[in-house]
C-alpha atoms as a PDB file:
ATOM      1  CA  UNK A   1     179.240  32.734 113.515  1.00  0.00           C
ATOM      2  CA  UNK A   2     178.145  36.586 114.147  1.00  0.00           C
ATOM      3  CA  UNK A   3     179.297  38.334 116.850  1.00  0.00           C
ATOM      4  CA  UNK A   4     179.872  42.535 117.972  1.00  0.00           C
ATOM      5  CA  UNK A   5     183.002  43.927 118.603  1.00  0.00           C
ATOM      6  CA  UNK A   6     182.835  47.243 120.912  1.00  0.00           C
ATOM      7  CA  UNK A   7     185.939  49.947 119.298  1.00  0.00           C
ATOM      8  CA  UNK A   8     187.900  52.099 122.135  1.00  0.00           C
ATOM      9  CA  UNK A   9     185.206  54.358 121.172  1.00  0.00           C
ATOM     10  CA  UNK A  10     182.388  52.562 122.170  1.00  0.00           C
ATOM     11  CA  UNK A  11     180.714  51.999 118.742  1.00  0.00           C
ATOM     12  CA  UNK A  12     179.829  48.371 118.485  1.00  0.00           C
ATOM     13  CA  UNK A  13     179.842  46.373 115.286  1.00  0.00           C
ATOM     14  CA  UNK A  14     178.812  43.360 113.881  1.00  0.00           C
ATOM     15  CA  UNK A  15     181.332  40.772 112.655  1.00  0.00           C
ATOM     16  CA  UNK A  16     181.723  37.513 111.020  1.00  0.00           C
ATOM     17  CA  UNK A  17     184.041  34.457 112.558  1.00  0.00           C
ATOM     18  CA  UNK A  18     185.315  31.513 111.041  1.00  0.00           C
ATOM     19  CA  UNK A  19     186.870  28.646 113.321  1.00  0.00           C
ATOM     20  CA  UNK A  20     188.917  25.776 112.430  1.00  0.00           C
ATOM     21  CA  UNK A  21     189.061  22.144 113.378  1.00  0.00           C
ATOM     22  CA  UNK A  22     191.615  21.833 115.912  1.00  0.00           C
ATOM     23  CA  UNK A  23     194.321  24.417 116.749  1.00  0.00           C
ATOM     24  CA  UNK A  24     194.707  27.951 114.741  1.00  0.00           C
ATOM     25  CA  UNK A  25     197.892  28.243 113.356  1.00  0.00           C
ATOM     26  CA  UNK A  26     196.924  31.945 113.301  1.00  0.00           C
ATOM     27  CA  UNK A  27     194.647  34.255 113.548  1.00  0.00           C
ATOM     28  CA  UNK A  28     193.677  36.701 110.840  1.00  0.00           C
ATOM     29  CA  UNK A  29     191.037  40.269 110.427  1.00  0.00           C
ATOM     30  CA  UNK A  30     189.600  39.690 107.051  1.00  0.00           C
ATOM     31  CA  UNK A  31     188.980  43.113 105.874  1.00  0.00           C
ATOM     32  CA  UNK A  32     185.941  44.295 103.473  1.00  0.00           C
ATOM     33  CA  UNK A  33     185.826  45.605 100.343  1.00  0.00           C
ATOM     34  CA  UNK A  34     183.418  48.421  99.628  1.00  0.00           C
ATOM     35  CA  UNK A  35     180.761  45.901  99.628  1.00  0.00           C
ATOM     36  CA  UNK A  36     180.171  44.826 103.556  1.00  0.00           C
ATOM     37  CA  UNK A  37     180.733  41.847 105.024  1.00  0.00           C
ATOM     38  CA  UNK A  38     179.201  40.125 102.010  1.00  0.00           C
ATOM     39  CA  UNK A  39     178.269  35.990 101.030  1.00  0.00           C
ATOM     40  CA  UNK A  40     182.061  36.866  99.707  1.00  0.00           C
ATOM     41  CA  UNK A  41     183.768  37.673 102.575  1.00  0.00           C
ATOM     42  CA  UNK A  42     182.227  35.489 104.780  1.00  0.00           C
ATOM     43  CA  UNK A  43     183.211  32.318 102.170  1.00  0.00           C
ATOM     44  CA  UNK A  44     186.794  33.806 102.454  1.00  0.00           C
ATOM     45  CA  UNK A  45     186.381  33.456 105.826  1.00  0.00           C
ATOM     46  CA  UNK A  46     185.289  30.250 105.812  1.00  0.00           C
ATOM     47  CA  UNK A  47     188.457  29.431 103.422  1.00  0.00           C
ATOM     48  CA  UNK A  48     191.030  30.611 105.768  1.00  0.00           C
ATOM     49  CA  UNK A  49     189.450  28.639 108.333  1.00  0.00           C
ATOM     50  CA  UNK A  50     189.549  25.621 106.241  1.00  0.00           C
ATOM     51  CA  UNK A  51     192.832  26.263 106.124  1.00  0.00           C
ATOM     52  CA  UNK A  52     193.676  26.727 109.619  1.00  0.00           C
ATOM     53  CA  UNK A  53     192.602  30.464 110.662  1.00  0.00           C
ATOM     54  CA  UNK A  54     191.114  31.692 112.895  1.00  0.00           C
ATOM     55  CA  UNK A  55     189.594  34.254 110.773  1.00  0.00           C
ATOM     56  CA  UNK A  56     187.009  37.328 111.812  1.00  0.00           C
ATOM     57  CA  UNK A  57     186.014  40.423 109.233  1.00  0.00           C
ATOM     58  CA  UNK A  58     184.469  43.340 111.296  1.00  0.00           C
ATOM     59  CA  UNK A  59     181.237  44.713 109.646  1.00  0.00           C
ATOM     60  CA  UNK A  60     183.133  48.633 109.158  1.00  0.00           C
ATOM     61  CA  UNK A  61     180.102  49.608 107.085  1.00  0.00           C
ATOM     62  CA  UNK A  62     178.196  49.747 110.506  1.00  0.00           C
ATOM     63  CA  UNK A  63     179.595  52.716 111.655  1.00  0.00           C
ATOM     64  CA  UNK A  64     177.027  54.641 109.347  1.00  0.00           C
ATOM     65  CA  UNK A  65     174.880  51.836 107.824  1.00  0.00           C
ATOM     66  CA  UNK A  66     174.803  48.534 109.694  1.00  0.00           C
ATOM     67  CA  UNK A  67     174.305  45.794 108.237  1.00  0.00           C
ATOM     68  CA  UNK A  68     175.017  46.151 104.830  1.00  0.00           C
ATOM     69  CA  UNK A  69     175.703  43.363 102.135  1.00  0.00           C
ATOM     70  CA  UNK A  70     176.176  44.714  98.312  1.00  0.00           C
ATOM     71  CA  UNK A  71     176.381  42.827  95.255  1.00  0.00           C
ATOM     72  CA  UNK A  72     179.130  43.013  92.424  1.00  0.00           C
ATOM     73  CA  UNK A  73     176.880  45.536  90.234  1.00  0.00           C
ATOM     74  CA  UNK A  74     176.970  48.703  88.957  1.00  0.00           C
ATOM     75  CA  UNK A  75     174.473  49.756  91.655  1.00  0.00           C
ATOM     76  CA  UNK A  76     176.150  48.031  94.417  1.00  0.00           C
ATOM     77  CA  UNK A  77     179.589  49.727  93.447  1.00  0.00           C
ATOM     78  CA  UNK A  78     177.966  52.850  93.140  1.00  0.00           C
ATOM     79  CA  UNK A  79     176.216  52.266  96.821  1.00  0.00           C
ATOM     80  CA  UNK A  80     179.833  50.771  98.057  1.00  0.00           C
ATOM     81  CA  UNK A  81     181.186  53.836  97.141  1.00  0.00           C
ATOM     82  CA  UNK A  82     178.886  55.995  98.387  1.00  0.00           C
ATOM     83  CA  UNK A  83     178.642  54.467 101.597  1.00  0.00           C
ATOM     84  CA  UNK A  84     182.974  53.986 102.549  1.00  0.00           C
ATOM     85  CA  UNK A  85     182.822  57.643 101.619  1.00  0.00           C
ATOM     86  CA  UNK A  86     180.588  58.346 104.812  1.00  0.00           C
ATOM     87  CA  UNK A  87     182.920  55.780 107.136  1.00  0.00           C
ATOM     88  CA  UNK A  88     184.793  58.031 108.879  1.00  0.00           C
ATOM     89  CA  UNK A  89     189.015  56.667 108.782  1.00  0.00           C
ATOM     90  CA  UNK A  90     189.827  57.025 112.273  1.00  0.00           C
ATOM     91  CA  UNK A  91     186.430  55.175 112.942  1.00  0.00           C
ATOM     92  CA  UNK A  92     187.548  52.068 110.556  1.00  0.00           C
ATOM     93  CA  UNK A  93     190.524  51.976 112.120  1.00  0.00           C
ATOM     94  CA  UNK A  94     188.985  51.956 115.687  1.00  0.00           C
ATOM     95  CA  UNK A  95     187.069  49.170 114.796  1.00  0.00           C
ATOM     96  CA  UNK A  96     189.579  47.174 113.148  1.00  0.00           C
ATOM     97  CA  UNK A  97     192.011  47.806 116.218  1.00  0.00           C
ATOM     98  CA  UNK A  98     188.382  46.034 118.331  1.00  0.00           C
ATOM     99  CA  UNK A  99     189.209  43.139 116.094  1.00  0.00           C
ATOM    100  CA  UNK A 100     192.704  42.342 116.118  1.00  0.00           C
ATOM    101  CA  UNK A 101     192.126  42.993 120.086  1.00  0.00           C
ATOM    102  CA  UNK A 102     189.607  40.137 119.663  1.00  0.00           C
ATOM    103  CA  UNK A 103     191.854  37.879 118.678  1.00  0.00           C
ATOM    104  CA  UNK A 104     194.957  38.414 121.286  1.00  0.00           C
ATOM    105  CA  UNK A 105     196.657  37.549 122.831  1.00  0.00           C
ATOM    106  CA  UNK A 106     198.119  34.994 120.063  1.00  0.00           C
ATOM    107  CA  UNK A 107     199.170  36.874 117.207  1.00  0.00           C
ATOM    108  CA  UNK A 108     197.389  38.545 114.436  1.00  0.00           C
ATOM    109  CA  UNK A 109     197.537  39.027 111.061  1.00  0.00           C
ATOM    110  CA  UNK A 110     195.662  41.742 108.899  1.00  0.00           C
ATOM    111  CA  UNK A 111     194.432  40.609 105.134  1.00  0.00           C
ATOM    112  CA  UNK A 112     191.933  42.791 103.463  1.00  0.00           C
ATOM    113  CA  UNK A 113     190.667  43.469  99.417  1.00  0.00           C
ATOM    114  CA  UNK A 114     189.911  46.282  98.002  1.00  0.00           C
ATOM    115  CA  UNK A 115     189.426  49.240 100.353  1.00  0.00           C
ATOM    116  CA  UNK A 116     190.359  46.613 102.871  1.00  0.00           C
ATOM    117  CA  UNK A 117     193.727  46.468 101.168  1.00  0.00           C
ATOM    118  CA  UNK A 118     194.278  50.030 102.160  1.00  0.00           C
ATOM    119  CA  UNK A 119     192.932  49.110 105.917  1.00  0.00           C
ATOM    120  CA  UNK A 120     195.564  46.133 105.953  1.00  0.00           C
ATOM    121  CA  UNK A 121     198.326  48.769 105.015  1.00  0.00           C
ATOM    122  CA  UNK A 122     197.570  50.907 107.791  1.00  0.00           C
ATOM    123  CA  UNK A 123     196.944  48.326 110.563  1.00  0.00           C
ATOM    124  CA  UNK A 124     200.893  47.549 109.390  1.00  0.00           C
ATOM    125  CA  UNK A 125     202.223  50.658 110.294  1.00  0.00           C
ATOM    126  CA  UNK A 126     199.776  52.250 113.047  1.00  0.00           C
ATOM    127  CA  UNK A 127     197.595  48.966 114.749  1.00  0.00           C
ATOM    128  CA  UNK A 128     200.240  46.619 115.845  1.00  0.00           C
ATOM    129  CA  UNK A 129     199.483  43.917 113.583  1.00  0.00           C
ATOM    130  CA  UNK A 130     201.982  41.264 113.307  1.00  0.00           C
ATOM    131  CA  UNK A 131     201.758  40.611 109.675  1.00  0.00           C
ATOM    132  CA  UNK A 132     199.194  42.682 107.159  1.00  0.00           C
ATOM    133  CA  UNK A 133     198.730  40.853 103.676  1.00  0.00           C
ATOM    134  CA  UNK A 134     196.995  43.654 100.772  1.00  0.00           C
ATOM    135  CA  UNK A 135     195.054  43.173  97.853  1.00  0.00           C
ATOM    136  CA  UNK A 136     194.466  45.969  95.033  1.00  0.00           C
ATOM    137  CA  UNK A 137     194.412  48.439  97.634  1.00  0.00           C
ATOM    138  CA  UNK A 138     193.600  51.981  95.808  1.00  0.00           C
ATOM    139  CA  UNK A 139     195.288  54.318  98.250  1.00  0.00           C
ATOM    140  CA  UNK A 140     198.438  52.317  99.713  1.00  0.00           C
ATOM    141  CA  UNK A 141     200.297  55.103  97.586  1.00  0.00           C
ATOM    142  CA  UNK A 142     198.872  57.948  99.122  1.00  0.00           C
ATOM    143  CA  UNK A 143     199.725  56.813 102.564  1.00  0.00           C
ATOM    144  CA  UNK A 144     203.203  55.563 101.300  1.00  0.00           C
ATOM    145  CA  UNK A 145     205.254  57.661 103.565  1.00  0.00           C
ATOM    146  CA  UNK A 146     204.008  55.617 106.222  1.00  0.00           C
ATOM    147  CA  UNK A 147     206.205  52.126 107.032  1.00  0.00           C
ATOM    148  CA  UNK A 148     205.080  49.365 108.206  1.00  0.00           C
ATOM    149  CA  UNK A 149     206.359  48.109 111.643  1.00  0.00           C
ATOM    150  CA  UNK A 150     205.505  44.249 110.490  1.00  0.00           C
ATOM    151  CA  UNK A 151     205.929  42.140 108.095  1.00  0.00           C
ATOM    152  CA  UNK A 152     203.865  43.021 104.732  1.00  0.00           C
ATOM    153  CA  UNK A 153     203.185  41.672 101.264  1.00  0.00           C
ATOM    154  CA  UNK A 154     201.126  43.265  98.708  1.00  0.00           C
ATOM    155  CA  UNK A 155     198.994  41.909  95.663  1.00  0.00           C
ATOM    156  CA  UNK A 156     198.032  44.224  92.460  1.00  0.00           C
ATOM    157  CA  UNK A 157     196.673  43.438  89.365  1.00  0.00           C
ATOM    158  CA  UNK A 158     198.236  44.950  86.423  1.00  0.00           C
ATOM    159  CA  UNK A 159     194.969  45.414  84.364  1.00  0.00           C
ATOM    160  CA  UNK A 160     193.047  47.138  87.392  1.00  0.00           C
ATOM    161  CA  UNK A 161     192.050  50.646  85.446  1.00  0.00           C
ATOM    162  CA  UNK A 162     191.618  51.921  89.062  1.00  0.00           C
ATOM    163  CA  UNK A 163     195.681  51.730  90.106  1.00  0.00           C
ATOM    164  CA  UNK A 164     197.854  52.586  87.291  1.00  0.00           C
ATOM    165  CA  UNK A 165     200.872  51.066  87.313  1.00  0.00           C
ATOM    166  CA  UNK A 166     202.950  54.294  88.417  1.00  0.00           C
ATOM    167  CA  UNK A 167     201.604  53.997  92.085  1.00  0.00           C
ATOM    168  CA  UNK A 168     202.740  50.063  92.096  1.00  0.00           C
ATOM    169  CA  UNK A 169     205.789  51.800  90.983  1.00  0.00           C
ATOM    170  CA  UNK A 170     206.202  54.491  93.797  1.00  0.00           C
ATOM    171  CA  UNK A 171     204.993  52.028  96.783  1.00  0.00           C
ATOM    172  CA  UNK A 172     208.352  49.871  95.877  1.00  0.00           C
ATOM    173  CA  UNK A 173     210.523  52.742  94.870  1.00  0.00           C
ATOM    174  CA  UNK A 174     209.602  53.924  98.696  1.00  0.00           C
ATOM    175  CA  UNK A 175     209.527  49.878 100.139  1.00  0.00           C
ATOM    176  CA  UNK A 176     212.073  48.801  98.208  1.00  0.00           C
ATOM    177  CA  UNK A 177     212.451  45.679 100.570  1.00  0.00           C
ATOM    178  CA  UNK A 178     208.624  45.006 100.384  1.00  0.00           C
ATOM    179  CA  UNK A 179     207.471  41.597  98.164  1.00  0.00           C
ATOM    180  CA  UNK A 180     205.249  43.488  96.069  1.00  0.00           C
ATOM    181  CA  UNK A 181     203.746  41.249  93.286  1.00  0.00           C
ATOM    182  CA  UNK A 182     201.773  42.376  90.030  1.00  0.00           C
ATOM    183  CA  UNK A 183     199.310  39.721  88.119  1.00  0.00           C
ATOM    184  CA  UNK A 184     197.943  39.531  84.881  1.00  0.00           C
ATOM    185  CA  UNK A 185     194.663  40.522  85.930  1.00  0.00           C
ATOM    186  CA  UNK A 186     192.045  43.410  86.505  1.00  0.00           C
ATOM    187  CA  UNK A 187     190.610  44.597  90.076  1.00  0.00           C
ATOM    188  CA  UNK A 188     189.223  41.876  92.346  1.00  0.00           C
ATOM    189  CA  UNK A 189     190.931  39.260  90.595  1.00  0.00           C
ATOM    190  CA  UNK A 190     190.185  37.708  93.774  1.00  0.00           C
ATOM    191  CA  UNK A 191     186.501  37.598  93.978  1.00  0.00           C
ATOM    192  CA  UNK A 192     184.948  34.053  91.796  1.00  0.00           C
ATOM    193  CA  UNK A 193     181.450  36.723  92.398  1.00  0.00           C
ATOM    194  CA  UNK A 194     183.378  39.632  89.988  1.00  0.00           C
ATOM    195  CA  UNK A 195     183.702  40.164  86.546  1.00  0.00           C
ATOM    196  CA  UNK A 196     187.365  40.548  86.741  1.00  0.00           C
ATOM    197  CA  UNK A 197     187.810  37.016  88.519  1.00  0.00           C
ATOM    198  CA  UNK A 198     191.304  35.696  87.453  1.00  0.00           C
ATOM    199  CA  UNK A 199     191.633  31.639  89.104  1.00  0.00           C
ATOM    200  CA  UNK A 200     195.341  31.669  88.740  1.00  0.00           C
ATOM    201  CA  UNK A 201     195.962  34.908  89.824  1.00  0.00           C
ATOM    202  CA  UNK A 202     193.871  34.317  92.635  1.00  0.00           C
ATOM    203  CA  UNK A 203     195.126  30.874  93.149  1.00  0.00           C
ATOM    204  CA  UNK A 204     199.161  31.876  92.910  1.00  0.00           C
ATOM    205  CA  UNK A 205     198.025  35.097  95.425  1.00  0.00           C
ATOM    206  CA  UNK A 206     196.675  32.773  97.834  1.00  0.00           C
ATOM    207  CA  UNK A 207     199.601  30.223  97.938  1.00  0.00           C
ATOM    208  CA  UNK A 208     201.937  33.725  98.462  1.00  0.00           C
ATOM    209  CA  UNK A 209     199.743  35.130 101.331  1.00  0.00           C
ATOM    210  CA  UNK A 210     199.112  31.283 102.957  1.00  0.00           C
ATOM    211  CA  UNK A 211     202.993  30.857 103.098  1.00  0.00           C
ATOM    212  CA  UNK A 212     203.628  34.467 104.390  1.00  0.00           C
ATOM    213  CA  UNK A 213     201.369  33.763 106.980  1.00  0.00           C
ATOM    214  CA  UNK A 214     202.108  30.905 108.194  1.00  0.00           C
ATOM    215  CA  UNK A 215     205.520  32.241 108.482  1.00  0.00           C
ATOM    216  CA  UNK A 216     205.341  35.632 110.028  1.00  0.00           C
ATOM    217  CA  UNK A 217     202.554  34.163 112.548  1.00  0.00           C
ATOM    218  CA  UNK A 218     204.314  30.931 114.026  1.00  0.00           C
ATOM    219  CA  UNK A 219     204.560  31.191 117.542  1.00  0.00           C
END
């Protein structure tokens, strides 16, 4: 269902929620990529609810363009792009910290893809999250330096021409007690809408971040 989230700021924001049948056994901010809160997102959504989430991705485009939902094409990169450049970081963050607020008091885990994968970092070490899960996130090695005060895994794929291998390399030279795990795959390995879909990557990176989960969020 669609709902608004109001930030510490007072920005409000649209936002997609997912429910399961019966009781959560946690609850989880599904973060965007650079393409909104997309069919995509909302069917991962949907998918952690299935299996047992409470799951809720805050529109973050909708600090300067609300409403926005991009396809996987050269134009909607090149929009995606264009548009995360205008989001303001502190103003992401805000909103994210209106979603994982949403879903207290029980406690809440962070997953996002993409840009989102950066987001997830960051709600690890300065949001409170109680777990943060990150896929291909491009600049998790330029805020390395920062540690996480939860529990955190990370997902890359070793084909993605847009993080070399050397920053996979410093974030566990710097984390060294951090499960960091590298695929055969490209960026977005994730998404069954992208090019650079990989099902077993995606599959074997699922079954990783469902058992982390389940872990770090028991009660």
């Amino acid at each position: 269902m669609s709902l608004t989230l109001t930030a510490a700021d007072g920005h409000v924001s649209g936002a997609y929620l997912a429910e399961p049948d019966g009781t959560p056994i946690g609850s989880l901010v599904v973060v965007q990529e650079i393409f909104g809160v997309n069919r995509h997102i909302r069917r991962v959504c949907d998918a952690w609810a299935k299996a047992g989430y409470r799951a809720l991705a805050p529109a973050l485009f909708d600090r300067v363009r609300p409403g926005v939902e991009l396809g996987y094409t050269p134009d909607g990169i090149k929009q995606g792009r264009e548009i995360r450049a205008e989001v303001p970081l502190e103003g992401a963050l805000a909103d994210l910290a209106a979603a994982i607020a949403y879903l207290r008091p029980a406690k809440v885990g962070v997953i996002g893809y993409c840009w989102g994968g950066t987001l997830a970092w960051l709600a690890a070490s300065r949001l409170g999250a109680d777990a943060a899960v990150g896929y291909y996130g491009g600049q998790i090695a330029a805020f390395g330096a920062e540690a996480p005060k939860c529990p955190v895994i990370l997902h890359f794929g070793e084909q993605d021409g847009s993080i070399p291998m050397a920053d996979v390399t410093l974030i566990r030279s710097k984390h060294p007690m951090l499960p960091v795990y590298v695929y055969p795959a490209g960026h977005g390995f994730n998404c069954d809408e992208r090019d650079h879909y990989e099902p077993g990557s995606a599959k074997l990176a699922w079954t990783r971040s469902d058992q982390f989960l389940r872990a770090a969020l028991a009660e």
